[in-house]
Protein backbone atom coordinates (compact mmCIF):
# COMPACT_ATOMS: atom_id res chain seq x y z
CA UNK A 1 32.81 -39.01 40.54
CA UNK A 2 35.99 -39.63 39.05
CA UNK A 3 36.90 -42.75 37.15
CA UNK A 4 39.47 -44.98 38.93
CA UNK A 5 42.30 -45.92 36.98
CA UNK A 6 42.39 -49.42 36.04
CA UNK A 7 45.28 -51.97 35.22
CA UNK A 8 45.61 -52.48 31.33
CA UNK A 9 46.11 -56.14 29.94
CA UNK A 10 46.81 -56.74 26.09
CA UNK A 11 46.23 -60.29 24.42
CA UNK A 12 46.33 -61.33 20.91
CA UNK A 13 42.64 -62.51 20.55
CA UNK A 14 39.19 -61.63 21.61
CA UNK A 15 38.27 -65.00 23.11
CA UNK A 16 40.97 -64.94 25.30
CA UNK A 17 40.52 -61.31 26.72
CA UNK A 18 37.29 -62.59 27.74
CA UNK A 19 38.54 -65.53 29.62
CA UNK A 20 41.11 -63.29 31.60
CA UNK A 21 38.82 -60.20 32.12
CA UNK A 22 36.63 -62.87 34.10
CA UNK A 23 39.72 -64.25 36.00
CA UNK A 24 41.37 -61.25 36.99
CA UNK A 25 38.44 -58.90 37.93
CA UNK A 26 37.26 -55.37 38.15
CA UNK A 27 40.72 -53.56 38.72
CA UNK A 28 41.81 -54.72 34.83
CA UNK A 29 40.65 -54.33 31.69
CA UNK A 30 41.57 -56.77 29.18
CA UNK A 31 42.01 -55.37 25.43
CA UNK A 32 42.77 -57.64 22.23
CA UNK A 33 45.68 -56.77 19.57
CA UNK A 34 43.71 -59.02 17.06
CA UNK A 35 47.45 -60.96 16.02
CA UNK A 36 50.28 -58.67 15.30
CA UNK A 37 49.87 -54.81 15.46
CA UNK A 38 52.97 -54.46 13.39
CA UNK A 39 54.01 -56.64 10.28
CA UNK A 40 56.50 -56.53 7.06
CA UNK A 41 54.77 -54.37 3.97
CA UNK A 42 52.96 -57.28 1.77
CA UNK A 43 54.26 -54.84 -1.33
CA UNK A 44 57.75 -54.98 -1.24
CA UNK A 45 60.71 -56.85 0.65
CA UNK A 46 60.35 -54.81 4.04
CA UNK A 47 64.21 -55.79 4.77
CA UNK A 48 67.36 -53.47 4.00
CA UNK A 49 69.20 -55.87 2.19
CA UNK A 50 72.62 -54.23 3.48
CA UNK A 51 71.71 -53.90 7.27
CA UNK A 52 68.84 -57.07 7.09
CA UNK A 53 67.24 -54.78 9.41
CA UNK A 54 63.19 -55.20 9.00
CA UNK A 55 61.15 -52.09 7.82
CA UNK A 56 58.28 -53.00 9.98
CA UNK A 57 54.40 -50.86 9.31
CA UNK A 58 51.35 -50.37 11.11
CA UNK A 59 48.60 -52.05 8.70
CA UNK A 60 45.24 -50.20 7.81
CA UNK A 61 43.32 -52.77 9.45
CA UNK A 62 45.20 -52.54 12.45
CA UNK A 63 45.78 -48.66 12.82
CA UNK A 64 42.25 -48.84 14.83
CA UNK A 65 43.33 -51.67 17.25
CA UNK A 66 46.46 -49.30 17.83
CA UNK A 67 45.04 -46.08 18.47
CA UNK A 68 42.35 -47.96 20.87
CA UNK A 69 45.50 -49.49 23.03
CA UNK A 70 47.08 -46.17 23.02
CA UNK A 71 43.82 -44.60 24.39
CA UNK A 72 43.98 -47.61 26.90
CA UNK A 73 47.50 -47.37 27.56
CA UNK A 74 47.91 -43.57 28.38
CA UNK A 75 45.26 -43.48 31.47
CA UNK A 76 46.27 -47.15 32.95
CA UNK A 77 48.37 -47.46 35.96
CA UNK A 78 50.51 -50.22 34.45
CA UNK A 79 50.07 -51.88 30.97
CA UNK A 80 50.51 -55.98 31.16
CA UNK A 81 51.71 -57.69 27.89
CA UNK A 82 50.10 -61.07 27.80
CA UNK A 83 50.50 -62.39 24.66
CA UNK A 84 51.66 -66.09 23.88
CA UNK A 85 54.98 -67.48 26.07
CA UNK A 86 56.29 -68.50 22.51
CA UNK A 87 58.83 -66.64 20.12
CA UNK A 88 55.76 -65.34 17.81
CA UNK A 89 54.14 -64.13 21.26
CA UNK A 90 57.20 -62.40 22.04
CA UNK A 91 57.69 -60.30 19.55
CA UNK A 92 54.26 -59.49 19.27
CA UNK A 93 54.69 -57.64 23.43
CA UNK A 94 57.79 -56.59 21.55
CA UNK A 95 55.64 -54.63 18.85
CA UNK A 96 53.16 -54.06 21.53
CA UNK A 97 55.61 -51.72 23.60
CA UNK A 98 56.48 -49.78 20.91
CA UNK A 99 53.55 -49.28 18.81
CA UNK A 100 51.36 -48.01 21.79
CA UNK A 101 54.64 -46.47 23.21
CA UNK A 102 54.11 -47.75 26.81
CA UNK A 103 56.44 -46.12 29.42
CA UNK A 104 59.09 -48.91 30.91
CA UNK A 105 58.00 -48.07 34.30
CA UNK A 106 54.05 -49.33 33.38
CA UNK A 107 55.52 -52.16 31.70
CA UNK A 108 54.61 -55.52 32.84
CA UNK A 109 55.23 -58.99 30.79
CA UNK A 110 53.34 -61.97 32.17
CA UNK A 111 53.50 -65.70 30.53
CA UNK A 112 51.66 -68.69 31.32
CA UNK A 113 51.15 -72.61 30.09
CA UNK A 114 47.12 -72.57 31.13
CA UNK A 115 44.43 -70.05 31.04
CA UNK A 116 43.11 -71.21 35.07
CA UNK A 117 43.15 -69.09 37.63
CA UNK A 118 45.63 -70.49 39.35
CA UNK A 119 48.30 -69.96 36.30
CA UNK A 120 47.10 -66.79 36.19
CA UNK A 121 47.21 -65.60 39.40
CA UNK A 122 51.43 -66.95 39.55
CA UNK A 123 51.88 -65.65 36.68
CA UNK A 124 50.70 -61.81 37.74
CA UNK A 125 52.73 -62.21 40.69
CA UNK A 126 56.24 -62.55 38.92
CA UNK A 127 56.20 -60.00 35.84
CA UNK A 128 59.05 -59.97 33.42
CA UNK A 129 61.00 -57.89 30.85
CA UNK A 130 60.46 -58.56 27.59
CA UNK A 131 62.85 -61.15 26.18
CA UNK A 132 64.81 -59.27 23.55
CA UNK A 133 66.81 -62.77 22.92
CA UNK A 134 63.47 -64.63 21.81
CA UNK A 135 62.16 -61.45 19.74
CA UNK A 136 65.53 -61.65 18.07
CA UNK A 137 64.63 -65.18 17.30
CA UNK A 138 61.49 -63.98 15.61
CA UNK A 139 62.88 -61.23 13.93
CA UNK A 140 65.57 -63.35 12.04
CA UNK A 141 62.77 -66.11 11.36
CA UNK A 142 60.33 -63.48 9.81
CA UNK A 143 63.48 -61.65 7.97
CA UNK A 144 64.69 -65.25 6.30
CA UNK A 145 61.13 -65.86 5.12
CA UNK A 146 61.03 -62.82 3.65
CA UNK A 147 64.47 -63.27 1.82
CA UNK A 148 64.02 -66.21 0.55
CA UNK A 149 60.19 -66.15 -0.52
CA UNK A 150 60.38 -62.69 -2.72
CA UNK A 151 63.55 -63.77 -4.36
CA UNK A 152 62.65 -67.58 -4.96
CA UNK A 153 59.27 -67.14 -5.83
CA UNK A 154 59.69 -64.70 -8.97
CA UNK A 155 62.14 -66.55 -10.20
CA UNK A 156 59.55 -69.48 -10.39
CA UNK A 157 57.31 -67.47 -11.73
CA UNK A 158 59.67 -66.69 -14.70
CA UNK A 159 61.39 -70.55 -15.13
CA UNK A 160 58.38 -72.47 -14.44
CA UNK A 161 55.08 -71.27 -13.71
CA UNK A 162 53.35 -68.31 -12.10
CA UNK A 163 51.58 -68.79 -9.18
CA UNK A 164 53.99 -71.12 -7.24
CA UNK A 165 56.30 -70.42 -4.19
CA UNK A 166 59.41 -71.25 -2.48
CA UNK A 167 60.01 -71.10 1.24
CA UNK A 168 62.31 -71.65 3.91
CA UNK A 169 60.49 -74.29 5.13
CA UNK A 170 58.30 -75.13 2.75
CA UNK A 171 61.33 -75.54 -0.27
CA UNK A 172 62.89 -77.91 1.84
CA UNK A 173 59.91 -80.23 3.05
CA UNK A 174 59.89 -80.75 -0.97
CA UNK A 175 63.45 -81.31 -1.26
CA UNK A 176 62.73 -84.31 1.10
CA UNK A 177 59.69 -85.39 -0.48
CA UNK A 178 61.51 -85.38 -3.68
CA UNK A 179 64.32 -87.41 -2.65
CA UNK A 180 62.10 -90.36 -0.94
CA UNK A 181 60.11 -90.65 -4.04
CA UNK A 182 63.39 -90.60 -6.15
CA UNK A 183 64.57 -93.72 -3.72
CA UNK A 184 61.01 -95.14 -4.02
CA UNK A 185 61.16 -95.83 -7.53
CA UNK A 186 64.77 -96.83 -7.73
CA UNK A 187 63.72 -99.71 -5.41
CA UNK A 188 63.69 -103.39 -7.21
CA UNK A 189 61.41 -105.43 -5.47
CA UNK A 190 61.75 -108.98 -4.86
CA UNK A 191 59.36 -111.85 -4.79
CA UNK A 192 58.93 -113.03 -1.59
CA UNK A 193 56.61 -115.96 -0.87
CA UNK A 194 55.55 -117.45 2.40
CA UNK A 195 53.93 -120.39 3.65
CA UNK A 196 51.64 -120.88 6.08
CA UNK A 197 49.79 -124.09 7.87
CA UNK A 198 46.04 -123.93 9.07
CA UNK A 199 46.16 -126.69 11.93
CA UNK A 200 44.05 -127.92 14.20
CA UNK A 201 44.69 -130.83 17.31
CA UNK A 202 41.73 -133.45 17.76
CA UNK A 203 39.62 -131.18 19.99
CA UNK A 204 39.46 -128.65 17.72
CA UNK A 205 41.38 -126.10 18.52
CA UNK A 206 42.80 -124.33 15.64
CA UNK A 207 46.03 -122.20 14.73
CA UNK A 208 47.91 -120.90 11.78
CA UNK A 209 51.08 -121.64 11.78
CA UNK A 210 54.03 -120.00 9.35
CA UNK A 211 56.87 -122.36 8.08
CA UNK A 212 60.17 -121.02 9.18
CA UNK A 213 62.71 -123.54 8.78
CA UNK A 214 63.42 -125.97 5.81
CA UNK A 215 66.03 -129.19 7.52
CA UNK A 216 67.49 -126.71 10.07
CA UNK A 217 67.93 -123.96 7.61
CA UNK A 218 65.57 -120.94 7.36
CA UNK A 219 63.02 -121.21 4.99
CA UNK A 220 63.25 -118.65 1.71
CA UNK A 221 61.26 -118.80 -1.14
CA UNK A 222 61.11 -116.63 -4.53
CA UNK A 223 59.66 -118.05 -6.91
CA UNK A 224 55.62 -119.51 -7.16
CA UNK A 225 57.22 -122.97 -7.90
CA UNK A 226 59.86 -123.82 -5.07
CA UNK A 227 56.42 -122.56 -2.92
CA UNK A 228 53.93 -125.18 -4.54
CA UNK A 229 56.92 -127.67 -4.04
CA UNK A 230 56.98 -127.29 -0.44
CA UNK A 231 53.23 -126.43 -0.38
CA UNK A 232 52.60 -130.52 -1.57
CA UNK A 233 55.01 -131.89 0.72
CA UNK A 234 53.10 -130.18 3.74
CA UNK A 235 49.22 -131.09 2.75
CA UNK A 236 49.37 -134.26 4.17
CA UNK A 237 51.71 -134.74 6.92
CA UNK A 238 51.28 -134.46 10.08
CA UNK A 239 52.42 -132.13 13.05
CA UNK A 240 53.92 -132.53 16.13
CA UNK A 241 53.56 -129.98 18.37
CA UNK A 242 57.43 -129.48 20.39
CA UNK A 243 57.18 -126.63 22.75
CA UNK A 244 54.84 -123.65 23.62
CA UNK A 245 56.48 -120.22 24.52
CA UNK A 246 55.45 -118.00 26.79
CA UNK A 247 57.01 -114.62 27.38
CA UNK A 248 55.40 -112.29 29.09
CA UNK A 249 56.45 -108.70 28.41
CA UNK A 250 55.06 -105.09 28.33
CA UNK A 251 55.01 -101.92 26.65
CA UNK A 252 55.05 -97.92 28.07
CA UNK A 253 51.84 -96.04 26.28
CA UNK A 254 53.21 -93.41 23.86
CA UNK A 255 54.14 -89.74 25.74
CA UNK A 256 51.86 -86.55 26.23
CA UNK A 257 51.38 -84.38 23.12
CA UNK A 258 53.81 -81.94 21.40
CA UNK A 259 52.54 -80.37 18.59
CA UNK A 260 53.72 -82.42 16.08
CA UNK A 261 52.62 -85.37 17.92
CA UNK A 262 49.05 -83.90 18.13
CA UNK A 263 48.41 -82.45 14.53
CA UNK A 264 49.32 -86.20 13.36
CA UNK A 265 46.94 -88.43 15.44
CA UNK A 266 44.60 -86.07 14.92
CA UNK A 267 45.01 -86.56 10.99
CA UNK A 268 45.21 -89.93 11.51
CA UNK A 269 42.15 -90.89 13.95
CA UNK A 270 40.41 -87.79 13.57
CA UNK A 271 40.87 -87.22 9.74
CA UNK A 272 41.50 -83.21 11.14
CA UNK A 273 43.69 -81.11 8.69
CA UNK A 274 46.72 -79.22 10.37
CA UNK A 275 44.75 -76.19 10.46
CA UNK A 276 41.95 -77.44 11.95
CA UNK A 277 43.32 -79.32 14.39
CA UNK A 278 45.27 -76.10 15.69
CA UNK A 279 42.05 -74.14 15.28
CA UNK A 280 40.52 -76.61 17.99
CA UNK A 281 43.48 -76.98 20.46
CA UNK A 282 43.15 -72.90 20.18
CA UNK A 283 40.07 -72.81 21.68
CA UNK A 284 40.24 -75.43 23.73
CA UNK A 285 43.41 -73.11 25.22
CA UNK A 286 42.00 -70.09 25.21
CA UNK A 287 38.90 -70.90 26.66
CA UNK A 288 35.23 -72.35 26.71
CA UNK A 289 32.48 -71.35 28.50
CA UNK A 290 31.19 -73.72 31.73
CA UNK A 291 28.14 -72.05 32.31
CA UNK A 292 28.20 -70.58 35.94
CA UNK A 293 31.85 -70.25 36.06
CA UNK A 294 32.21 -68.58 33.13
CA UNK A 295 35.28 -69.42 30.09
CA UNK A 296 38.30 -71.66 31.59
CA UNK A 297 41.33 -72.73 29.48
CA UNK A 298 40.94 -76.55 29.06
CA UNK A 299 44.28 -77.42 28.07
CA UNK A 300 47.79 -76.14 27.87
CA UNK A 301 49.28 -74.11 25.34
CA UNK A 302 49.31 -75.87 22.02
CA UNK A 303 52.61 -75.23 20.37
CA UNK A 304 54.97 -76.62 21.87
CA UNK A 305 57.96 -79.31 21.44
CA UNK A 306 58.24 -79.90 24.95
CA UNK A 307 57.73 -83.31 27.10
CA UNK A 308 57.56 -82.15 30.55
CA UNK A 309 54.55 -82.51 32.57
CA UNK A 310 54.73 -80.03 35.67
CA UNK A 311 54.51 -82.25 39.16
CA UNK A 312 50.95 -81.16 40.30
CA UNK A 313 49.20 -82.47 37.05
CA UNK A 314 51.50 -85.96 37.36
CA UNK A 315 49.96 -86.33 40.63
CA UNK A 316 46.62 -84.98 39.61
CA UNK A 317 46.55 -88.00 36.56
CA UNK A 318 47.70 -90.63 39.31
CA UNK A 319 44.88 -89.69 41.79
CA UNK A 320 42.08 -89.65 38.41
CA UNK A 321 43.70 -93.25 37.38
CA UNK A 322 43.29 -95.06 40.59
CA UNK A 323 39.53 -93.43 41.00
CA UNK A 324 38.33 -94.17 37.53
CA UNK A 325 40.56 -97.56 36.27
CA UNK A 326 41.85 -98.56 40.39
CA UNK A 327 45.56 -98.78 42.04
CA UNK A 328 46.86 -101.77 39.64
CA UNK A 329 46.84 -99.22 36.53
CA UNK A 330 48.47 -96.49 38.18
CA UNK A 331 52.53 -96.12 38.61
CA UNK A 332 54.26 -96.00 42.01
CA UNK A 333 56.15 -93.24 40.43
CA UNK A 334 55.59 -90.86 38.07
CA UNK A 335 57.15 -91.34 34.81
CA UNK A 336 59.08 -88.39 32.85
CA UNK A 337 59.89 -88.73 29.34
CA UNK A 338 62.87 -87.07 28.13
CA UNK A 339 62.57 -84.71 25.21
CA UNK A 340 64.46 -85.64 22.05
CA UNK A 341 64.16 -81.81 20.19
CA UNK A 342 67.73 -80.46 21.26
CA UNK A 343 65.98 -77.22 20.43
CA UNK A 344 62.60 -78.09 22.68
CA UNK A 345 62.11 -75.43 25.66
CA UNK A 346 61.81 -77.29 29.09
CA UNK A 347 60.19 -74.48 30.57
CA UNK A 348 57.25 -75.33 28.46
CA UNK A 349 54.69 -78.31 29.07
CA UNK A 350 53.54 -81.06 26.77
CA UNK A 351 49.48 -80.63 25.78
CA UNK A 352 47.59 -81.90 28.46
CA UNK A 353 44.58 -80.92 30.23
CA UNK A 354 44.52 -78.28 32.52
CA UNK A 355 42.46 -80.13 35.15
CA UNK A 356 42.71 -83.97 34.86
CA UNK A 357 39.11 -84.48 36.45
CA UNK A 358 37.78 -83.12 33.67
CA UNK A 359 36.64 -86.13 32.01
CA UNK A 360 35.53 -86.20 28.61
CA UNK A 361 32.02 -87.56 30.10
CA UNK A 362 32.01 -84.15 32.18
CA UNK A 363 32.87 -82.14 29.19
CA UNK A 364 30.41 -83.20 26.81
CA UNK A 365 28.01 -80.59 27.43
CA UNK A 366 30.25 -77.80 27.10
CA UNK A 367 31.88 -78.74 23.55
CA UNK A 368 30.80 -79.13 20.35
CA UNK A 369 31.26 -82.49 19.17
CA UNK A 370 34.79 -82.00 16.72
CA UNK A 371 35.92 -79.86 19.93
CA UNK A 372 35.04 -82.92 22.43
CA UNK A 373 36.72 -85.49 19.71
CA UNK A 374 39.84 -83.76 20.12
CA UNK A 375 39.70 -83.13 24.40
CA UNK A 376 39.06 -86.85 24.11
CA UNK A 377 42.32 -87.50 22.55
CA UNK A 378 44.19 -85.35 24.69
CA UNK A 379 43.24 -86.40 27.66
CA UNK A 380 43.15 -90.42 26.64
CA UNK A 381 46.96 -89.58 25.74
CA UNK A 382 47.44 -87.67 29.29
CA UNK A 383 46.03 -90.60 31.14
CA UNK A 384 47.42 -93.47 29.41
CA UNK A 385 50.97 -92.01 29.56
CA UNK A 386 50.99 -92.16 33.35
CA UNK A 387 49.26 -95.93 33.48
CA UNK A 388 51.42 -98.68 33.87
CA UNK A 389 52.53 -100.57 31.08
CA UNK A 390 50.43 -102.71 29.03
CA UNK A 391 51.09 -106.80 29.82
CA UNK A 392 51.43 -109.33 27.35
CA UNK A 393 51.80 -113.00 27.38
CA UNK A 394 51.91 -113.86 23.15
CA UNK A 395 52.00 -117.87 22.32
CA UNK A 396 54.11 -119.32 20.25
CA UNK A 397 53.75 -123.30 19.59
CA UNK A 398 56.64 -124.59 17.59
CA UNK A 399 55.88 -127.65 15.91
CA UNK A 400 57.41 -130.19 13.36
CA UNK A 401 56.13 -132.10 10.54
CA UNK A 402 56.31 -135.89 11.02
CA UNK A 403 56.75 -138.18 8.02
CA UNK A 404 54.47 -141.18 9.54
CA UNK A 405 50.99 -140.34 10.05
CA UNK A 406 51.16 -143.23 12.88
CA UNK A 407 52.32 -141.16 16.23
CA UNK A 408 49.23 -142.25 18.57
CA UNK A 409 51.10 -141.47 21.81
CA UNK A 410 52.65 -138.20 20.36
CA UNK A 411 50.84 -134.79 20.98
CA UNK A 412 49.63 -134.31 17.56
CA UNK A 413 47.94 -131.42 15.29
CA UNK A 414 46.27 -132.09 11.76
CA UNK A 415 45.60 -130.88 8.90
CA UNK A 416 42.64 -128.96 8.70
CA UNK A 417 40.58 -128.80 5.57
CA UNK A 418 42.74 -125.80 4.13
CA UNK A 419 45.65 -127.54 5.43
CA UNK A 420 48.52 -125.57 3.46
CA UNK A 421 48.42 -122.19 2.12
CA UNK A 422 51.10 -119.99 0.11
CA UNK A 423 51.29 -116.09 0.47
CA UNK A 424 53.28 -113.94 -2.12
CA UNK A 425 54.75 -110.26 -1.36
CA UNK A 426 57.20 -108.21 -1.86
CA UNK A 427 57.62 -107.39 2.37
CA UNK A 428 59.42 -109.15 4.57
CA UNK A 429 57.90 -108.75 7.31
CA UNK A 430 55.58 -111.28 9.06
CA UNK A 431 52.81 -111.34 11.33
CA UNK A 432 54.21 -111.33 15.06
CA UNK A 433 52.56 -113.70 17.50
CA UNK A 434 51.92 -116.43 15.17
CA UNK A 435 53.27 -120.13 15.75
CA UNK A 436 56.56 -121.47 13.79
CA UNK A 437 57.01 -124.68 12.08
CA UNK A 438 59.42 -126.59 11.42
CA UNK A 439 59.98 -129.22 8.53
């Protein structure tokens, strides 16, 4: 019996030709490039410095990935490029084509935002050419790094010490670093002192309250002395309370996920490197196994600069907010953030989960726990950014010291056994929410 032709699909990893071969079915195979099939020589600059035109090889340890895809290529009835929808992904169909030396007419280059079978099954039904603008892109990227890393770093080698290396990123992250820590230490800091109040009225009730005003005048103090001063005339007065503010007001939670965005709460609540954190989100994208229904892509694709959150998952978060937190918490509307990257592609989506049911509860038994920790986050962020805004109502008594201790039929706070305190820094800033006090 002869063997029926099948459709060929290339990816960049493994993992995620598994997910796909499960998705699309029996008519394609799915095949893995293992990264880029085609690179710059690691032994010399790889770019004609009078053209800039990039002298690209085949690598040993990819020469058996290549001749595979070839193998592939030649009996398939069309070859579908589905690497990443990003520059890097690009150029890697771009390499792809050539390397394998796939026919035009077999051609086929798909893109998608979510390994799910819906995303994949649009995205198979509106193929593409190959965007030579965004390999372009990559290509003058790859060639700068080049340029500037094997001419920098020798020379560092040479003035300073062998082993380090300039980049075009990398050089210029330092520059910055260099000048804050130059503007760092040319700050003179100034003594700063505050003074607080501990009061309490005659039920009880107690509050701190900060000393903002000196005989209509706001309060400044520099120096431990003029503190103490004012310090001693405070210990043993006592307070009137004037007025109590109350203004309510609220604040939006903080937008979906970019990459950026991601790699630094993860650093920051997770204690994830940037590595690892990108190692997680990859997997999380390219798919984990649900048991029965096999590997599904859990949440969009993680690089990305982009805002936008694509209509059906807005109205998918809505729908999860009023079933799991109830209608009060959800918005009427959804809410779009604008994207501040002038750069930032539209067409792309923020990180976010690729079904919003999926609950971190649900997903527990399919994740290991640092994979889980980082869902968790994602979809908390997701969520939140489609709740409406958090209400507050802070308190602010304003109250005045009184020279007589006799004020029976006055509303009336006193001292409490720490009655006066001073505070000395070198910031500015004080602690919002707390009440004034005026002398």
């Amino acid at each position: 019996m002869a063997t029926v032709a099948k459709d060929l699909v290339v990816v960049e990893s493994p993992t995620k030709a598994k997910t796909l071969e499960r998705m699309l079915g029996p008519a394609y195979k799915v095949e893995a490039s293992f990264g880029h099939i085609r690179d710059l020589p690691k032994s010399k600059m790889g770019v004609n410095l009078k053209t800039f035109v990039p002298e690209y090889i085949v690598p040993d340890d990819s020469e058996k990935h290549a001749r595979l895809l070839r193998r592939e290529a030649k009996s398939a009835n069309h070859v579908w490029l589905a690497t990443d929808l990003d520059r890097e992904g690009e150029a890697i169909a771009w390499h792809l084509a050539d390397v394998i030396k796939v026919p035009k007419s077999k051609l086929r280059r798909v893109t998608f935002h979510e390994i799910t079978p819906a995303a994949i099954d649009e995205a198979f039904k509106h193929p593409r050419e190959i965007d030579q603008d965004l390999v372009n892109a990559q290509q003058a990227r790859r060639v700068v790094d080049r340029l500037v890393g094997y001419t920098m770093s020798p020379l560092l080698w040479k003035k300073i010490r062998y082993g380090l290396s300039a980049g075009r990123v990398q050089s210029v992250a330092l520059r910055l670093i260099v000048d804050r820590e130059r503007e760092i230490q040319a700050f003179v800091p100034q003594e700063y002192w505050s003074l607080e109040a501990a009061l309490a009225n005659h039920a009880g009730q107690t509050f701190t309250a900060e000393v903002i005003q000196h005989k209509g005048k706001k309060l400044e103090i520099h120096d431990g002395a003029t503190a103490e001063k004012h310090r001693s005339a405070l210990a043993d007065a006592a307070y009137t309370v004037e007025s109590l503010e109350k203004r309510e007001s609220g604040r939006n939670a903080a937008p979906p996920f970019t990459t950026s965005t991601l790699q630094q709460e993860a650093s920051r609540k997770l204690g994830y490197s940037v590595k690892r954190t990108m190692v997680l989100a990859q997997q999380l994208y390219e798919g984990i196994s649900m048991g029965a229904s096999g590997s599904i892509g859990l949440i969009t694709y993680m690089r990305t600069d982009s805002l936008h959150v694509a209509e059906g998952a807005l109205k998918q978060a809505r729908d999860v907010i009023v079933s799991e937190f109830g209608v009060p918490y959800a918005l009427d509307k959804p809410r779009h953030y604008k994207t501040r990257s002038k750069g930032a592609q539209e067409a792309h989506e923020a990180i976010r989960p690729t079904d919003m049911s999926r609950t971190p509860e649900r997903m527990k038994r399919f994740l290991k726990p640092d994979q889980l920790r980082l869902y968790t986050m994602i979809w908390q962020r997701t969520i939140a950014s489609q709740m409406a805004p958090a209400r507050f109502e802070p308190k602010a008594p304003r109250s005045r010291r009184r020279r007589s201790l006799r004020s029976p039929r006055s509303p009336r706070a006193r001292p409490s056994s720490s009655s006066a305190s001073t505070r000395r820094s070198t910031s500015r800033s004080r602690r919002r929410g707390s009440a004034k006090h005026r002398w």
